[in-house]
PDB file of N, CA and C in Angstrom:
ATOM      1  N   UNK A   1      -0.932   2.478   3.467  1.00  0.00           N
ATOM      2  CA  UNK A   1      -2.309   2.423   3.028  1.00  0.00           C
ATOM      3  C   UNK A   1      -2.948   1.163   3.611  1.00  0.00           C
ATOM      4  N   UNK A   2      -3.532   0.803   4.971  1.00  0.00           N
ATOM      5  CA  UNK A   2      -3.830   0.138   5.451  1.00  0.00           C
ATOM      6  C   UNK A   2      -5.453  -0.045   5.005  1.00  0.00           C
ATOM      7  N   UNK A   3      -5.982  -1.341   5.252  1.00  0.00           N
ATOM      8  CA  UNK A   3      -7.278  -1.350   4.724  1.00  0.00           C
ATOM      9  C   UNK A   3      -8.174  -0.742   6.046  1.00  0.00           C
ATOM     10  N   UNK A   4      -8.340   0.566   6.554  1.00  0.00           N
ATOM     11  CA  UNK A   4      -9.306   0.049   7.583  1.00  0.00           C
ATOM     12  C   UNK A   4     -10.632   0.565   7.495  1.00  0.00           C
ATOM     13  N   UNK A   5     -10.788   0.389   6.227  1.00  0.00           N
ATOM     14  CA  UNK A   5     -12.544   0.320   6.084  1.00  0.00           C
ATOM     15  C   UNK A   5     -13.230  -0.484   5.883  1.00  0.00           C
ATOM     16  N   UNK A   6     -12.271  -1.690   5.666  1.00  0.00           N
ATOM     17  CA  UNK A   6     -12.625  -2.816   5.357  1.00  0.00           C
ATOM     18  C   UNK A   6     -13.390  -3.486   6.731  1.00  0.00           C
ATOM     19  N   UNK A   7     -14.623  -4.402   6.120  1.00  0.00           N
ATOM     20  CA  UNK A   7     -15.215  -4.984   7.276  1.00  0.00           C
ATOM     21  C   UNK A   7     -14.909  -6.253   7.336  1.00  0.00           C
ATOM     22  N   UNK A   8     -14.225  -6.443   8.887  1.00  0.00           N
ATOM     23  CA  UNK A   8     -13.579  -7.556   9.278  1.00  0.00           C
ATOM     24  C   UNK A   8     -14.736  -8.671   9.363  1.00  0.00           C
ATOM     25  N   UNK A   9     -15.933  -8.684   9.268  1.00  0.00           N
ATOM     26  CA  UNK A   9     -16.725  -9.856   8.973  1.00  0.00           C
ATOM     27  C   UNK A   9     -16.376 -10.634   7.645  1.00  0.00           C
ATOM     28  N   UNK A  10     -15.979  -9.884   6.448  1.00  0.00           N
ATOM     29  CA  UNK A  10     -16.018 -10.524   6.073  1.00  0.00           C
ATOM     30  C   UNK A  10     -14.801 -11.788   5.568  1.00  0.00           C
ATOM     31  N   UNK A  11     -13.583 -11.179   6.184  1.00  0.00           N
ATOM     32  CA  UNK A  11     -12.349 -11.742   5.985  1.00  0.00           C
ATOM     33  C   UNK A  11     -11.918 -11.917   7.155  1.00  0.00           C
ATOM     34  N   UNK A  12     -11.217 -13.438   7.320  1.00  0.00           N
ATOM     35  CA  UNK A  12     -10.548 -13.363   9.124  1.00  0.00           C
ATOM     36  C   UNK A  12      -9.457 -12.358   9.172  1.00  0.00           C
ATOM     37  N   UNK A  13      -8.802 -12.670  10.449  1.00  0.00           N
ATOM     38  CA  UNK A  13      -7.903 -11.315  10.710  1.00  0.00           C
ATOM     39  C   UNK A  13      -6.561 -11.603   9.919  1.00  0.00           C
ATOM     40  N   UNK A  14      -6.135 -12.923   9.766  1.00  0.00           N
ATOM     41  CA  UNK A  14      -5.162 -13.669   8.914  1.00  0.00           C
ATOM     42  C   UNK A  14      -5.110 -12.641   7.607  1.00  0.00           C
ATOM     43  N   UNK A  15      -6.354 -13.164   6.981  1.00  0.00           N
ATOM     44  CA  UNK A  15      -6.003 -12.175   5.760  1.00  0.00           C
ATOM     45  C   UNK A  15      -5.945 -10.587   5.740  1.00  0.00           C
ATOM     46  N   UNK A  16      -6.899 -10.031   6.895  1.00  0.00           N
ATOM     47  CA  UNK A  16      -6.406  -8.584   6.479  1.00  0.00           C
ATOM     48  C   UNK A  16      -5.239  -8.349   6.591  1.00  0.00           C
ATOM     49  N   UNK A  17      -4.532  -8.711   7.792  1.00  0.00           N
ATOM     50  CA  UNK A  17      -2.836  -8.324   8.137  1.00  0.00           C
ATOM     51  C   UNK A  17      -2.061  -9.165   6.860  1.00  0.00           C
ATOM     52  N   UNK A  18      -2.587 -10.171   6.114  1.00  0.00           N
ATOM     53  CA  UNK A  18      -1.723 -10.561   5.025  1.00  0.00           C
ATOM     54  C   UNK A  18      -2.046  -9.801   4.132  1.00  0.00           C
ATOM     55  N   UNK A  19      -3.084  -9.031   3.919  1.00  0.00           N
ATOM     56  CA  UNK A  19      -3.125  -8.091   2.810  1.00  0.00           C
ATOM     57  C   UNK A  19      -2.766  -6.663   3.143  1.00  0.00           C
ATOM     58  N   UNK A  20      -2.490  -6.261   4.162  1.00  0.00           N
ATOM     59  CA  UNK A  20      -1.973  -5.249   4.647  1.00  0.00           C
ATOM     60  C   UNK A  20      -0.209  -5.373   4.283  1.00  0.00           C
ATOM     61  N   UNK A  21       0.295  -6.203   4.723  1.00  0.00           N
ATOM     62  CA  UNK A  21       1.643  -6.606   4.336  1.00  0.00           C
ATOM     63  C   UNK A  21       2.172  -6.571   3.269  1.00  0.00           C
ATOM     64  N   UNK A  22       0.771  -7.011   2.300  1.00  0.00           N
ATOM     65  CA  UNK A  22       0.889  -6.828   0.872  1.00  0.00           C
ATOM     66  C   UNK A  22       1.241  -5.582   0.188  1.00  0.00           C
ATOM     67  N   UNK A  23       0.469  -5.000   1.021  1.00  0.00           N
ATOM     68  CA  UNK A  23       0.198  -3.527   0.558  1.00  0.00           C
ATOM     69  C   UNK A  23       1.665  -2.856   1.020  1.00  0.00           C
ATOM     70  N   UNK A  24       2.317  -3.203   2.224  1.00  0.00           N
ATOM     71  CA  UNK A  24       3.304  -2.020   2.814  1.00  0.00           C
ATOM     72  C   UNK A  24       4.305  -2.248   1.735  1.00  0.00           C
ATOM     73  N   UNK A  25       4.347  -3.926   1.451  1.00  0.00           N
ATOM     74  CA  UNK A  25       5.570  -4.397   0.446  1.00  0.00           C
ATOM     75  C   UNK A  25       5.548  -3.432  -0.564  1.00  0.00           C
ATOM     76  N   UNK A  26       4.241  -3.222  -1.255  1.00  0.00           N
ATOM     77  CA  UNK A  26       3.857  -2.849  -2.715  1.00  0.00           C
ATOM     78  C   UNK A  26       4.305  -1.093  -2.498  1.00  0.00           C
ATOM     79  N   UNK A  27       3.986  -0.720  -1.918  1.00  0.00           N
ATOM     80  CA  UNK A  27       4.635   0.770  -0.885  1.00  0.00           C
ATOM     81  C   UNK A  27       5.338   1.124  -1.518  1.00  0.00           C
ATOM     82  N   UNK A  28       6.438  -0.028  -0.570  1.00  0.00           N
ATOM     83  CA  UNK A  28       7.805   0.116  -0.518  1.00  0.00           C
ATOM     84  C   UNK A  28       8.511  -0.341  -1.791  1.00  0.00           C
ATOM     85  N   UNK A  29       8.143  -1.225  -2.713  1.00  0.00           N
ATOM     86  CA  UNK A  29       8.705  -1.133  -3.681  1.00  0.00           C
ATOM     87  C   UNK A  29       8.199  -0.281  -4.672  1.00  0.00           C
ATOM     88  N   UNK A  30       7.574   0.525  -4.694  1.00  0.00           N
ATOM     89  CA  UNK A  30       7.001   1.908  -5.755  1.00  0.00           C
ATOM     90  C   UNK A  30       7.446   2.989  -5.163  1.00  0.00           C
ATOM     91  N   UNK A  31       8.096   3.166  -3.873  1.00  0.00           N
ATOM     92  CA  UNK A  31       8.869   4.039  -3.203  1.00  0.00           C
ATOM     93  C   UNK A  31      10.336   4.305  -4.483  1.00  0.00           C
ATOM     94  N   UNK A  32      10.469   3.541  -4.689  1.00  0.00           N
ATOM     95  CA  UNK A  32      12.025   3.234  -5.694  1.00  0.00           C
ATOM     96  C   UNK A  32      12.249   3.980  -7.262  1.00  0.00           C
ATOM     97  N   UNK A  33      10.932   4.071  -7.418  1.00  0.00           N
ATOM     98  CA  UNK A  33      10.290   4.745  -8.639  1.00  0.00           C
ATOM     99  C   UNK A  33       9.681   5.975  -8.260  1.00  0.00           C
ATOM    100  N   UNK A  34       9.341   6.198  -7.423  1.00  0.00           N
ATOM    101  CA  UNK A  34       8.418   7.616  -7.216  1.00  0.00           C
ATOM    102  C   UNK A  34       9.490   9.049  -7.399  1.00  0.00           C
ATOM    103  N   UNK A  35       9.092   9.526  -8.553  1.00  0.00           N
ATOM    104  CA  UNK A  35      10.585  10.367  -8.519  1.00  0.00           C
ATOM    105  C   UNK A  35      10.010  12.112  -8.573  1.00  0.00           C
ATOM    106  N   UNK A  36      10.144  13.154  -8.192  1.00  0.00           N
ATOM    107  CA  UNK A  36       9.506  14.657  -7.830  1.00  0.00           C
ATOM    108  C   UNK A  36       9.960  15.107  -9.126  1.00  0.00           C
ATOM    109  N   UNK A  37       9.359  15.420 -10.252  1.00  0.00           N
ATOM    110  CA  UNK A  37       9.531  16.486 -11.384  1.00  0.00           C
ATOM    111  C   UNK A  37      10.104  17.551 -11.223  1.00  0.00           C
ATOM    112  N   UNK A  38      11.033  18.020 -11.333  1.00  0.00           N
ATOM    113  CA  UNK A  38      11.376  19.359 -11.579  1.00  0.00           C
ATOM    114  C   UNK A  38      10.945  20.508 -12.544  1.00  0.00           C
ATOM    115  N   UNK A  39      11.137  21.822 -12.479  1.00  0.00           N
ATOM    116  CA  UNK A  39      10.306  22.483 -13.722  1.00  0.00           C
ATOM    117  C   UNK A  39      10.672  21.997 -15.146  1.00  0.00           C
ATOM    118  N   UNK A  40      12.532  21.823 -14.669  1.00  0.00           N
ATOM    119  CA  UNK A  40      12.977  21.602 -15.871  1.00  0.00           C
ATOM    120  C   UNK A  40      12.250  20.264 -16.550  1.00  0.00           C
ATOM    121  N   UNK A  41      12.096  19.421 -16.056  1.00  0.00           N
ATOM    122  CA  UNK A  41      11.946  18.152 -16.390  1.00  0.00           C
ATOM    123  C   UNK A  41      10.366  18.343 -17.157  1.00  0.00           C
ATOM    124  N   UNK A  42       9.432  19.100 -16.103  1.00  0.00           N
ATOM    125  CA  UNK A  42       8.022  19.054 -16.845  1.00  0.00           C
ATOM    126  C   UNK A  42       8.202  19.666 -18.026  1.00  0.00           C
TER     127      UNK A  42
END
């Protein structure tokens, strides 16, 4: 989930790619939890 609608005026490029990073981290650790329901389960 990359920001790219975001307008680079208003943040240097530093922070978007640091908040992008943020984001892949945050991803990837909710990747760990994301679990597919089964019928049984619903």
């Amino acid at each position: 989930m990359a920001l790219t609608n975001l307008n680079n005026n208003h943040l240097p490029a530093a922070d978007v790619t640091a908040a992008n990073d943020l984001l892949t981290a945050l991803e990837n650790a909710l990747a760990s939890v994301n679990t597919t329901l089964t019928a049984e389960d619903r």
